[in-house]
Protein backbone atom coordinates (compact mmCIF):
# COMPACT_ATOMS: atom_id res chain seq x y z
CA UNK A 1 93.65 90.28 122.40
CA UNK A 2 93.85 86.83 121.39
CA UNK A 3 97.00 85.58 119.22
CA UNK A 4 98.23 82.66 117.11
CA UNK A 5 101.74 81.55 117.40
CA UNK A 6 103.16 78.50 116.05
CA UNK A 7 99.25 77.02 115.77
CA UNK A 8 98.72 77.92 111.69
CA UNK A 9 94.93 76.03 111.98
CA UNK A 10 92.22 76.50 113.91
CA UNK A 11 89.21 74.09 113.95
CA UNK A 12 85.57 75.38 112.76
CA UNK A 13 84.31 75.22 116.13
CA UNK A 14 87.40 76.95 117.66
CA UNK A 15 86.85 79.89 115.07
CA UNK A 16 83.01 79.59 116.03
CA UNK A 17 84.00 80.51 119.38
CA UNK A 18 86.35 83.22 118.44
CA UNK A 19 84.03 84.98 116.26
CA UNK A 20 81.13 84.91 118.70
CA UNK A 21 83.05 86.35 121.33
CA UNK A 22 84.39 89.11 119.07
CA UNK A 23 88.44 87.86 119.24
CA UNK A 24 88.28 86.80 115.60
CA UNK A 25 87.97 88.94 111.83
CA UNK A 26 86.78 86.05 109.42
CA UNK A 27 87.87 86.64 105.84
CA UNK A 28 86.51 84.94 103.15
CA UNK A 29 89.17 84.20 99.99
CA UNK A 30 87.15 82.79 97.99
CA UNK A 31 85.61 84.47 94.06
CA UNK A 32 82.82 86.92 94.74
CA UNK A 33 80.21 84.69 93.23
CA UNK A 34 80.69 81.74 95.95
CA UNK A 35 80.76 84.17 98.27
CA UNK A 36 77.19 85.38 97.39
CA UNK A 37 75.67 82.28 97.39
CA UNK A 38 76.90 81.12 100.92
CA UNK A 39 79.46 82.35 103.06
CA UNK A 40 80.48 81.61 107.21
CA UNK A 41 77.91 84.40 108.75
CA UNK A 42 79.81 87.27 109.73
CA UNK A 43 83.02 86.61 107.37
CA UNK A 44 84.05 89.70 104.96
CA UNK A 45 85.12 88.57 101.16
CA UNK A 46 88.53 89.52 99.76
CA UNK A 47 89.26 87.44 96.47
CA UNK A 48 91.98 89.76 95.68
CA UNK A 49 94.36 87.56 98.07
CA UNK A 50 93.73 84.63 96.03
CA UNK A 51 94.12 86.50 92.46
CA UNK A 52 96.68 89.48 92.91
CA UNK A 53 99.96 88.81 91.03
CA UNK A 54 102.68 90.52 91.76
CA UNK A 55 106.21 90.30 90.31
CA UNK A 56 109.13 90.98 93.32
CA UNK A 57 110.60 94.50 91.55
CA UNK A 58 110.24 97.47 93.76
CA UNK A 59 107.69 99.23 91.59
CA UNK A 60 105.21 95.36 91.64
CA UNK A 61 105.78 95.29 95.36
CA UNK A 62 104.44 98.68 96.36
CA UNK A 63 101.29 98.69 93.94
CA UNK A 64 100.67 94.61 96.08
CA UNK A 65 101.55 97.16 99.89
CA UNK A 66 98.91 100.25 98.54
CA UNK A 67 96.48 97.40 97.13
CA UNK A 68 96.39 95.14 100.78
CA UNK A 69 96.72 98.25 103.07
CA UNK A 70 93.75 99.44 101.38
CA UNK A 71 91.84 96.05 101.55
CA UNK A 72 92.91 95.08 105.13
CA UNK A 73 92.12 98.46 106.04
CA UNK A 74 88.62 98.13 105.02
CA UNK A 75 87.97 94.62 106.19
CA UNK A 76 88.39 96.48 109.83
CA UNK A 77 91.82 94.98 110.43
CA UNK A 78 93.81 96.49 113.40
CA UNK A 79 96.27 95.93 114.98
CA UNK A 80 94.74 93.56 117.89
CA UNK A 81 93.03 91.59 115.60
CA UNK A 82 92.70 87.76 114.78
CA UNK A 83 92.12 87.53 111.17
CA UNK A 84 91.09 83.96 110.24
CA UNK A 85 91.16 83.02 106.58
CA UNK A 86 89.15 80.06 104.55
CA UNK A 87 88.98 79.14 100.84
CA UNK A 88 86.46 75.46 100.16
CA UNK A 89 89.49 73.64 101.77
CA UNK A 90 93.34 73.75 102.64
CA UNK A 91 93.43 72.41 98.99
CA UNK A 92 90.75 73.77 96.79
CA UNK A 93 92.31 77.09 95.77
CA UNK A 94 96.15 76.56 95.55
CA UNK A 95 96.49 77.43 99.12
CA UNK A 96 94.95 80.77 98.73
CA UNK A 97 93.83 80.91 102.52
CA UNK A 98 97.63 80.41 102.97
CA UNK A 99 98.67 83.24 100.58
CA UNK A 100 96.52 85.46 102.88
CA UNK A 101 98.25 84.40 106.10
CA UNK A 102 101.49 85.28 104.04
CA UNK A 103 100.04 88.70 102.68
CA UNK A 104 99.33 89.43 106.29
CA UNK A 105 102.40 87.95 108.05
CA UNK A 106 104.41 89.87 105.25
CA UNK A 107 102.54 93.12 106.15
CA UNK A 108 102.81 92.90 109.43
CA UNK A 109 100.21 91.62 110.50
CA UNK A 110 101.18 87.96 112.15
CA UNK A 111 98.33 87.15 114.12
CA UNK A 112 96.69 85.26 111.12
CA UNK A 113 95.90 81.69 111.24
CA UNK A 114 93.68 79.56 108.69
CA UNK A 115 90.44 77.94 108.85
CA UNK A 116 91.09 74.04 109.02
CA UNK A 117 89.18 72.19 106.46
CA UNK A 118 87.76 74.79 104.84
CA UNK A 119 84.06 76.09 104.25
CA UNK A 120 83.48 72.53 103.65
CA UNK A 121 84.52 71.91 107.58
CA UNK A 122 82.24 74.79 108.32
CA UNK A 123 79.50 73.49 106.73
CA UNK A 124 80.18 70.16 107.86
CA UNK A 125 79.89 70.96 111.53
CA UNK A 126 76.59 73.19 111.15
CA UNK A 127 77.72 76.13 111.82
CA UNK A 128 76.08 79.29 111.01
CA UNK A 129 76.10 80.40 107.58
CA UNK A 130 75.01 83.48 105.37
CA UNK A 131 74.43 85.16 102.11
CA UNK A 132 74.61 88.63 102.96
CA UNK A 133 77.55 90.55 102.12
CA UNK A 134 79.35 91.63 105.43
CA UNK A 135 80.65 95.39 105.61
CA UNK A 136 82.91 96.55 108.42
CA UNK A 137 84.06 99.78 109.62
CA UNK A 138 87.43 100.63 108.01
CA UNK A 139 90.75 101.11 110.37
CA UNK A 140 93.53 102.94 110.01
CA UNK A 141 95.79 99.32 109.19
CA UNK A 142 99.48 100.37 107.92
CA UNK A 143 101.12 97.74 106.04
CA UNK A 144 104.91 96.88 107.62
CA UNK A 145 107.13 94.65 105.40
CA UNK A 146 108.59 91.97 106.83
CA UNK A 147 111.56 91.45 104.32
CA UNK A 148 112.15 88.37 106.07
CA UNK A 149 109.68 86.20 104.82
CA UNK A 150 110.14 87.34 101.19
CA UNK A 151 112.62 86.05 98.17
CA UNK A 152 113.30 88.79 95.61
CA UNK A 153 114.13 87.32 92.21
CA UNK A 154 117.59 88.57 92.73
CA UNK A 155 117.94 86.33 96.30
CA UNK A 156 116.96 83.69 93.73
CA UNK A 157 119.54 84.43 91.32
CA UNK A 158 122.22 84.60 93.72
CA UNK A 159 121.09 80.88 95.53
CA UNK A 160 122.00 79.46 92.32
CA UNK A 161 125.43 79.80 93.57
CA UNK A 162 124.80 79.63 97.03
CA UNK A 163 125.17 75.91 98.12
CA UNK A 164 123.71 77.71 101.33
CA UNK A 165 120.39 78.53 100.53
CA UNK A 166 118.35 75.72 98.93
CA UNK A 167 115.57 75.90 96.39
CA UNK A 168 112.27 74.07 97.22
CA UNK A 169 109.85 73.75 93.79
CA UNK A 170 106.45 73.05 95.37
CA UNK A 171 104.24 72.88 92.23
CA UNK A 172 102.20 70.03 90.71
CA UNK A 173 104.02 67.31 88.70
CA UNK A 174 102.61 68.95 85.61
CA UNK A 175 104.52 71.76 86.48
CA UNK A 176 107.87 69.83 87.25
CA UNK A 177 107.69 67.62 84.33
CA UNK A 178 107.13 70.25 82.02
CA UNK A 179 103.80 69.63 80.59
CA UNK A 180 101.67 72.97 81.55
CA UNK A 181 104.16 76.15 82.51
CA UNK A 182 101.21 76.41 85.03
CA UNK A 183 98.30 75.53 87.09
CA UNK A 184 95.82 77.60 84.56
CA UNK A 185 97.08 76.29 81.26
CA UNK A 186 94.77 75.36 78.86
CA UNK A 187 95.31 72.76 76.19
CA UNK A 188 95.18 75.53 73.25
CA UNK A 189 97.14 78.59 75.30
CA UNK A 190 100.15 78.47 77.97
CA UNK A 191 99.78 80.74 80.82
CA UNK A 192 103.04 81.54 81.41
CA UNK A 193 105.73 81.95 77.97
CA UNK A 194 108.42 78.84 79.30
CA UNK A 195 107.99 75.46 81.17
CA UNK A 196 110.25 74.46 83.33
CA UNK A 197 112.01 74.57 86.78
CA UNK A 198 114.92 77.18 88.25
CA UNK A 199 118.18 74.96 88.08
CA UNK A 200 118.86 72.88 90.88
CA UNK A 201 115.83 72.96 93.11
CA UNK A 202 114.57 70.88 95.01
CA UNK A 203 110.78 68.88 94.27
CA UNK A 204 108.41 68.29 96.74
CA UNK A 205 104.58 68.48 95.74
CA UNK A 206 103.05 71.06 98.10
CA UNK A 207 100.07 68.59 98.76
CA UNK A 208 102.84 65.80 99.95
CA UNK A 209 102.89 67.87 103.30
CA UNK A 210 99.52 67.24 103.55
CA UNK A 211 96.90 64.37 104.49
CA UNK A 212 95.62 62.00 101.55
CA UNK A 213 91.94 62.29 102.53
CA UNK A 214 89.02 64.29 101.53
CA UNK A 215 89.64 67.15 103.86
CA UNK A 216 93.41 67.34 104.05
CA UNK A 217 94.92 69.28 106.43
CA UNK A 218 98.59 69.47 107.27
CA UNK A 219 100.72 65.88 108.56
CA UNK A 220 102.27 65.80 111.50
CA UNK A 221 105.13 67.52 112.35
CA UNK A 222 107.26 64.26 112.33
CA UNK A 223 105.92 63.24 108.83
CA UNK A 224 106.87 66.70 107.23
CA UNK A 225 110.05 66.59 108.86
CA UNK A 226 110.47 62.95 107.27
CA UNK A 227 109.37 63.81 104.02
CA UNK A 228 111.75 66.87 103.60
CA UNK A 229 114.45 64.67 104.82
CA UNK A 230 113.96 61.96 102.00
CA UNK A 231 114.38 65.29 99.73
CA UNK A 232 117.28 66.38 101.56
CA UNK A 233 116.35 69.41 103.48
CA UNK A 234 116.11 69.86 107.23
CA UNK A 235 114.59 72.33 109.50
CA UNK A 236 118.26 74.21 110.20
CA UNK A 237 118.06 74.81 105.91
CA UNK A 238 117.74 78.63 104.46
CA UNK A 239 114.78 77.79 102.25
CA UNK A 240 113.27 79.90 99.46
CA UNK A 241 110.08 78.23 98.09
CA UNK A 242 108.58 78.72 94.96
CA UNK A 243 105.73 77.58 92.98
CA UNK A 244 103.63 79.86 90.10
CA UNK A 245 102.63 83.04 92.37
CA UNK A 246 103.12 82.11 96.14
CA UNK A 247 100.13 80.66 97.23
CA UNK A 248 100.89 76.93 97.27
CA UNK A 249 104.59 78.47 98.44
CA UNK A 250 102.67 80.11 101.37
CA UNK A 251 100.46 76.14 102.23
CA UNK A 252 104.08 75.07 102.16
CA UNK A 253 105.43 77.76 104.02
CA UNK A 254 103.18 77.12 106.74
CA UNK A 255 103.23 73.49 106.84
CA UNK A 256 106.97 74.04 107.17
CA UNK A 257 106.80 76.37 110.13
CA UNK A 258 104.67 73.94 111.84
CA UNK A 259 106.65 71.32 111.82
CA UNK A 260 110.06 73.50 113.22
CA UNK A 261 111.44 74.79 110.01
CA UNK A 262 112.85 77.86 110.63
CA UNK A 263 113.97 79.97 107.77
CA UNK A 264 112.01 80.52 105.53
CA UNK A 265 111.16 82.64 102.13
CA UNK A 266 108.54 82.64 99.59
CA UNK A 267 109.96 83.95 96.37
CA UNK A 268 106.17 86.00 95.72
CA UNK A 269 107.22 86.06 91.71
CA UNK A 270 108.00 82.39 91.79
CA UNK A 271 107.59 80.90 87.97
CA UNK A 272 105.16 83.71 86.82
CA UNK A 273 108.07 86.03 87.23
CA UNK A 274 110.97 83.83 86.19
CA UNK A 275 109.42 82.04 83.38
CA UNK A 276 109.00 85.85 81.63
CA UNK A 277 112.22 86.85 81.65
CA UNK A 278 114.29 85.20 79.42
CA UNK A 279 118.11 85.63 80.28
CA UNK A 280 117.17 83.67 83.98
CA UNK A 281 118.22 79.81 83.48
CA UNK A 282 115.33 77.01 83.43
CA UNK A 283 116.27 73.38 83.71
CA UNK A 284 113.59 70.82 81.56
CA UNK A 285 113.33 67.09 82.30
CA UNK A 286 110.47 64.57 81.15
CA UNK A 287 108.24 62.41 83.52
CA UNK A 288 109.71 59.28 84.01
CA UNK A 289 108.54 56.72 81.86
């Protein structure tokens, strides 16, 4: 059996390897469509881990455990497997390779890691490609929870007075500044019914943590530890991070992890769930001008 520890990214030619020698389950994140036009040979498709929304009550958070056992279960995932995860790039879907890590990690499942660069890196490096869908022979995978990684909205409501546990807001300045209440707005409809932030969190843009090329992939340790320092959080922090749904939450939540941070939550409802309900506080502030 071969496992990932601290390593969150593995290079196209290291999953090549993997995958050839049967150590690696490659799972494609991306929409259906994409999929069926070219995919990394071998890799099953699960867009559900990309577009799932789930709100953190008990009721939202079973339906997400029956919906993931069922589609990890399928994909062939046991219990000795390496599961390997790609979207176009690190960037390209909101860090929904990441959220599948995070949907693993948070099932149980921790020996996940992410394919660096993307489809694009695949491509890039001429490695075998297909467009036939992949089927695999379903196992018996049991989701576990690992409350430990999560943030219920009520762990949120109770950091607000918790000079303990610190907020991190990962979403896009849009976000932050109030001009879209999220990454899908549209300029005649709102996805979400409020913009704004959760009172006294902390802002740093989940693609800060990550290089400013044309494949990014995540800085160094040092330079994530830097960056959260000019924000004011260190690796020995209780962290709950938060964006619109937990994927960018989960890039972050990796990136984090990599570089020594420690604890660690992703609040899975994040702004979709806040933003609903109207008696939570939001905090509002303009871009700079």
């Amino acid at each position: 059996m071969v496992t990932i520890s601290d390593s969150r990214l593995l290079s196209p030619e290291e999953v090549h390897r993997l995958q050839s020698a049967g150590d690696a389950l490659v799972v494609d994140v991306r929409d259906a469509d994409d999929y069926a036009i070219s995919h990394v040979a071998g890799a099953v498709n699960i867009p559900q881990i990309f577009y799932h929304l789930s709100t953190t009550t008990a009721e939202e958070l079973e339906t997400s455990r029956a919906l993931f056992e069922d589609l990890f279960a399928s994909a062939g995932v046991t219990s000795d497997t390496l599961v390997v995860l790609y979207e176009d790039g690190l960037a390209s879907r909101f860090g929904g390779s990441f959220r599948g890590w995070w949907w693993l990690g948070f099932f149980g499942h921790e020996n996940a890691a992410v394919l660096d660069g993307g489809f694009k890196a695949w491509e890039e490096a001429g490695l075998p490609v297909d467009d036939v869908p992949v089927e695999r022979p379903r196992s018996d995978f049991k989701a576990s929870l690992n409350r430990h990684m999560l943030a219920l909205k009520e762990d949120v409501v109770a950091a607000l007075e918790d000079e303990n546990v610190k907020l991190l807001d990962n979403r896009d300045a849009v976000e932050w500044f109030c001009e879209s209440s999220s990454p899908y707005d549209t300029p005649e409809e709102d996805f979400s019914p409020r913009r704004g932030r959760i009172p006294g969190a902390t802002w740093v843009e989940w693609t800060k943590l990550m290089t400013d090329s044309e494949s990014p992939t995540f800085r160094s340790p040092e330079e994530i530890r830097e960056i959260m320092g000019s924000a004011g959080l260190t690796p020995d922090d209780d962290i709950i991070i938060y964006c619109f749904k937990g994927s960018r939450a989960s890039n972050t939540f990796a990136a984090l992890r990599s570089a020594g941070f420690g604890r660690l939550r992703n609040y899975l409802g994040s702004w979709y769930e806040w933003s609903a309900i109207e008696s939570l506080p939001i905090e509002q502030g303009a871009r700079p001008t």
